[in-house]
N, C-alpha and C. Protein backbone atom coordinates (compact mmCIF):
# COMPACT_ATOMS: atom_id res chain seq x y z
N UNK A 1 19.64 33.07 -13.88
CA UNK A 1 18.34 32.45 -13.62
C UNK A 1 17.49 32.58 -14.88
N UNK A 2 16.85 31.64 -15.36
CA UNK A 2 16.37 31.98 -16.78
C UNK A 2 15.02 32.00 -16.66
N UNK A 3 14.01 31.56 -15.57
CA UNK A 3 12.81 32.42 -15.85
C UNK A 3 13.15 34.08 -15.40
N UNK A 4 14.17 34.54 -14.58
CA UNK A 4 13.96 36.12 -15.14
C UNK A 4 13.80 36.26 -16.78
N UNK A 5 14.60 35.86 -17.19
CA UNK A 5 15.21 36.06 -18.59
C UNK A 5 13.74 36.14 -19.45
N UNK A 6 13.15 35.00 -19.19
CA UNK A 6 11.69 34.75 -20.22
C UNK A 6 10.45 35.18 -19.76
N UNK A 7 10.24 35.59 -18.25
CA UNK A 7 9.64 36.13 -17.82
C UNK A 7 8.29 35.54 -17.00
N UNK A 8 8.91 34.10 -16.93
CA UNK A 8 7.71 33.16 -16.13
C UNK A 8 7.79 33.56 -15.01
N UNK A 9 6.81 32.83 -13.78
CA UNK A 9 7.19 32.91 -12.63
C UNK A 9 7.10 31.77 -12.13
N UNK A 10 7.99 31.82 -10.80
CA UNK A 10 8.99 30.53 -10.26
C UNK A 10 7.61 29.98 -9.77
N UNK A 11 7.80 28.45 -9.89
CA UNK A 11 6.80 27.97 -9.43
C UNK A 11 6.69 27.66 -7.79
N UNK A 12 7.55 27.98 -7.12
CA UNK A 12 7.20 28.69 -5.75
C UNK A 12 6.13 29.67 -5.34
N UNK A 13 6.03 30.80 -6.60
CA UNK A 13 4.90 31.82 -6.41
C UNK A 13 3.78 31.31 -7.08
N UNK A 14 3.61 29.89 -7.94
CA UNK A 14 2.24 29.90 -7.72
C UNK A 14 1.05 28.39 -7.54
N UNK A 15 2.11 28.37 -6.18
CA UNK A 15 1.58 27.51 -5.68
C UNK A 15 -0.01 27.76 -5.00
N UNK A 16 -0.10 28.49 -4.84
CA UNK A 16 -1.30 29.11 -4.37
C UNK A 16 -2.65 29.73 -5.24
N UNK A 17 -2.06 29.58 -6.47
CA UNK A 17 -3.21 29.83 -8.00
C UNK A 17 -3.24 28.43 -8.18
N UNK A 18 -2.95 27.12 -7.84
CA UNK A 18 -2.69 25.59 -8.48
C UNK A 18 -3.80 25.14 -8.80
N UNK A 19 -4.86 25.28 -8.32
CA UNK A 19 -5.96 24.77 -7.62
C UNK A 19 -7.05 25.99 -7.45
N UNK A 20 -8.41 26.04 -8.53
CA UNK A 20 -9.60 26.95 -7.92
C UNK A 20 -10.58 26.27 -8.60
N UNK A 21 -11.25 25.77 -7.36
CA UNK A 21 -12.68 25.52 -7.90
C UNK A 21 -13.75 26.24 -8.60
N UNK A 22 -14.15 25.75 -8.88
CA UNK A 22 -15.59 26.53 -9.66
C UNK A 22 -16.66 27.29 -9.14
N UNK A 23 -16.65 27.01 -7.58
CA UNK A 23 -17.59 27.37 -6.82
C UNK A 23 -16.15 27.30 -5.37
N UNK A 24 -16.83 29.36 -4.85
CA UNK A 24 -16.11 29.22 -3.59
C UNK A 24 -16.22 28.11 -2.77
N UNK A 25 -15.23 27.80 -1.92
CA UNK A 25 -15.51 26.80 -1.01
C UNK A 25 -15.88 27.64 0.37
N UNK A 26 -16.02 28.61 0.43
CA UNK A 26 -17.15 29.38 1.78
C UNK A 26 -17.53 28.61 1.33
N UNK A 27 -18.76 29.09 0.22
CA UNK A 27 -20.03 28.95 0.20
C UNK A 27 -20.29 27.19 0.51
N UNK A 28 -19.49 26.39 0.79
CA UNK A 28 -19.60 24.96 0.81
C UNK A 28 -20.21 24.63 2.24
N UNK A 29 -19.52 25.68 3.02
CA UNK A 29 -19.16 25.73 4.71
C UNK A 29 -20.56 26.10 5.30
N UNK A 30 -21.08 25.41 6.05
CA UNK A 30 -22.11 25.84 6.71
C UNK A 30 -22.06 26.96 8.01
N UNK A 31 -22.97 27.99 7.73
CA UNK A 31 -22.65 29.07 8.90
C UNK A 31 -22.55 28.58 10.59
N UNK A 32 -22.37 29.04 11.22
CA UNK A 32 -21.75 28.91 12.55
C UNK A 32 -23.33 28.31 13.59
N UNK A 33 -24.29 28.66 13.02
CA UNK A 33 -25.49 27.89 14.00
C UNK A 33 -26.71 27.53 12.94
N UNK A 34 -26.10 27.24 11.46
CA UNK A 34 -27.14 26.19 10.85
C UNK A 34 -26.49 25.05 10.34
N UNK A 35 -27.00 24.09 10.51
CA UNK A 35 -26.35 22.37 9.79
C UNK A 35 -26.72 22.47 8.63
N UNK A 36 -25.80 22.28 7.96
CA UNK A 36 -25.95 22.03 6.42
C UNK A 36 -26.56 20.95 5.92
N UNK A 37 -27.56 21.56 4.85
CA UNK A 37 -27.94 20.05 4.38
C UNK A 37 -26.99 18.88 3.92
N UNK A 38 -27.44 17.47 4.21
CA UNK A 38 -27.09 16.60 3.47
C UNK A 38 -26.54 16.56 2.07
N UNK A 39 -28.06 17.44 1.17
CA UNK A 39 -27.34 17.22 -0.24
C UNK A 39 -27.06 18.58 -0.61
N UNK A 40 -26.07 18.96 0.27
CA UNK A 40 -25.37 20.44 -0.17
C UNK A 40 -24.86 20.48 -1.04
N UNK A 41 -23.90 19.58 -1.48
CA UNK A 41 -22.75 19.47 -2.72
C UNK A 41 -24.04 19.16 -3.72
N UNK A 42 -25.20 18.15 -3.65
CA UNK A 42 -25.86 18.08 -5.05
C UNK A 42 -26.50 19.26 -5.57
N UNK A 43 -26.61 20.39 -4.65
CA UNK A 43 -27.51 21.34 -4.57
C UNK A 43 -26.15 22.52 -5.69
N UNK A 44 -25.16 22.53 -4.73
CA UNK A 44 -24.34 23.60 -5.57
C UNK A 44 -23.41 23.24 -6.38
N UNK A 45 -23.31 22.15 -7.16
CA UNK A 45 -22.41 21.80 -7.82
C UNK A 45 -23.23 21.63 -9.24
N UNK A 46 -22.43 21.82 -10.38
CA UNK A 46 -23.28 21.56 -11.59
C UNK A 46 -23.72 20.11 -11.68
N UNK A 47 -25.24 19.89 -11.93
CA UNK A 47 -24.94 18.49 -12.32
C UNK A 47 -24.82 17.48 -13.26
N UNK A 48 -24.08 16.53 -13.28
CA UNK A 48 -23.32 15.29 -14.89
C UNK A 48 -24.27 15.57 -15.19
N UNK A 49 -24.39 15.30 -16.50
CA UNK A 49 -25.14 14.68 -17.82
C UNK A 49 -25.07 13.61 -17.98
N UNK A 50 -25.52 12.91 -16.42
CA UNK A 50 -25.59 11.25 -16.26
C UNK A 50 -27.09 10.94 -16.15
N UNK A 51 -27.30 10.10 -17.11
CA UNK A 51 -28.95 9.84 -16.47
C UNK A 51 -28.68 8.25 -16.88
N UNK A 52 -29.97 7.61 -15.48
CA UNK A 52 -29.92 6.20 -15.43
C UNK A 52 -31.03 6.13 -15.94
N UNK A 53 -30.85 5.45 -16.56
CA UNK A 53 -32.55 4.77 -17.18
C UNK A 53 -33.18 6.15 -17.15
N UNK A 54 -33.16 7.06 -18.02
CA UNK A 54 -33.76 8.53 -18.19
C UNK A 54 -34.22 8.93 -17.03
N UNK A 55 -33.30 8.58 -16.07
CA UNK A 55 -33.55 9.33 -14.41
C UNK A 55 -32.17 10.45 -14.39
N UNK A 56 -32.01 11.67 -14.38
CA UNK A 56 -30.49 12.05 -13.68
C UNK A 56 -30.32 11.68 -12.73
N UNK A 57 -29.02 11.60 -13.24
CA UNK A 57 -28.36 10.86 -11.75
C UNK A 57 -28.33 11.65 -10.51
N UNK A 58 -28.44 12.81 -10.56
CA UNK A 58 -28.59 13.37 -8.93
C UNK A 58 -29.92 13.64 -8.73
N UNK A 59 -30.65 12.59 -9.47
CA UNK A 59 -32.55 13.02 -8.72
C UNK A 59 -32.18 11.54 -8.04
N UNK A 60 -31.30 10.40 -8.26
CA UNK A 60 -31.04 9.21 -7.84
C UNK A 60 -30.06 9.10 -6.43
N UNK A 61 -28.91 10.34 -6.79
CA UNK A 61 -28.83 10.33 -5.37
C UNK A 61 -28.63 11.22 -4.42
N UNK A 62 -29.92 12.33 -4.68
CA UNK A 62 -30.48 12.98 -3.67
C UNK A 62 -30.86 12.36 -2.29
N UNK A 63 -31.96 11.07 -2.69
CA UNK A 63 -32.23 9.96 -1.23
C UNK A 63 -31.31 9.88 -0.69
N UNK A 64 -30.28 8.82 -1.29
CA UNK A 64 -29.21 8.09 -0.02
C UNK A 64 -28.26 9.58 0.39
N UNK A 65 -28.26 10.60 0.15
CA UNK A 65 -27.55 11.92 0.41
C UNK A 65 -28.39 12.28 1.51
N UNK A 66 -29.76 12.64 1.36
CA UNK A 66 -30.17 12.64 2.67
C UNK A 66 -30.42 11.59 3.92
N UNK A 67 -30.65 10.45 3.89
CA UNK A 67 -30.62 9.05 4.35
C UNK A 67 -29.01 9.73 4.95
N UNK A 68 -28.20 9.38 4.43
CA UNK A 68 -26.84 9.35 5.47
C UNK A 68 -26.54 10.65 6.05
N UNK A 69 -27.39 11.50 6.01
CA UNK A 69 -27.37 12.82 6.65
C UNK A 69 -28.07 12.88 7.65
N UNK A 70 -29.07 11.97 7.94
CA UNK A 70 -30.22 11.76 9.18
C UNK A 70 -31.17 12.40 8.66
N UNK A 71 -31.55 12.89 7.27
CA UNK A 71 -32.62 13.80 7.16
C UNK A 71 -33.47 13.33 5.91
């Protein structure tokens, strides 16, 4: 078997390191008797260095984030 030999590990064992976000995904999850806001993800996620017409883009779509949230 030649990753013994070189000392990798089988990619069976790390299937489970494949993938980590930047931010736990608890913290994404809303607790058990409060509704999460609408613009949860704009709130905890870093935001682009997109700006429209010298607006950032998540002051643009904060509205329709809450709008389709009912709030």
């Amino acid at each position: 078997m030649e990753s013994a030999r070189t000392g990798d590990v089988p990619f069976e064992e790390r299937t489970a390191d494949f993938y980590s976000p930047g931010v736990s995904l608890s913290r994404l999850r809303p607790g058990p008797d409060a509704a999460a806001p609408s613009d949860l993800l704009l709130r905890m996620l870093e935001p682009p260095p997109v700006r429209v017409r010298h607006i950032p883009l998540v002051d643009l779509l904060r509205r329709p984030y809450r709008e389709l949230g009912g709030g």
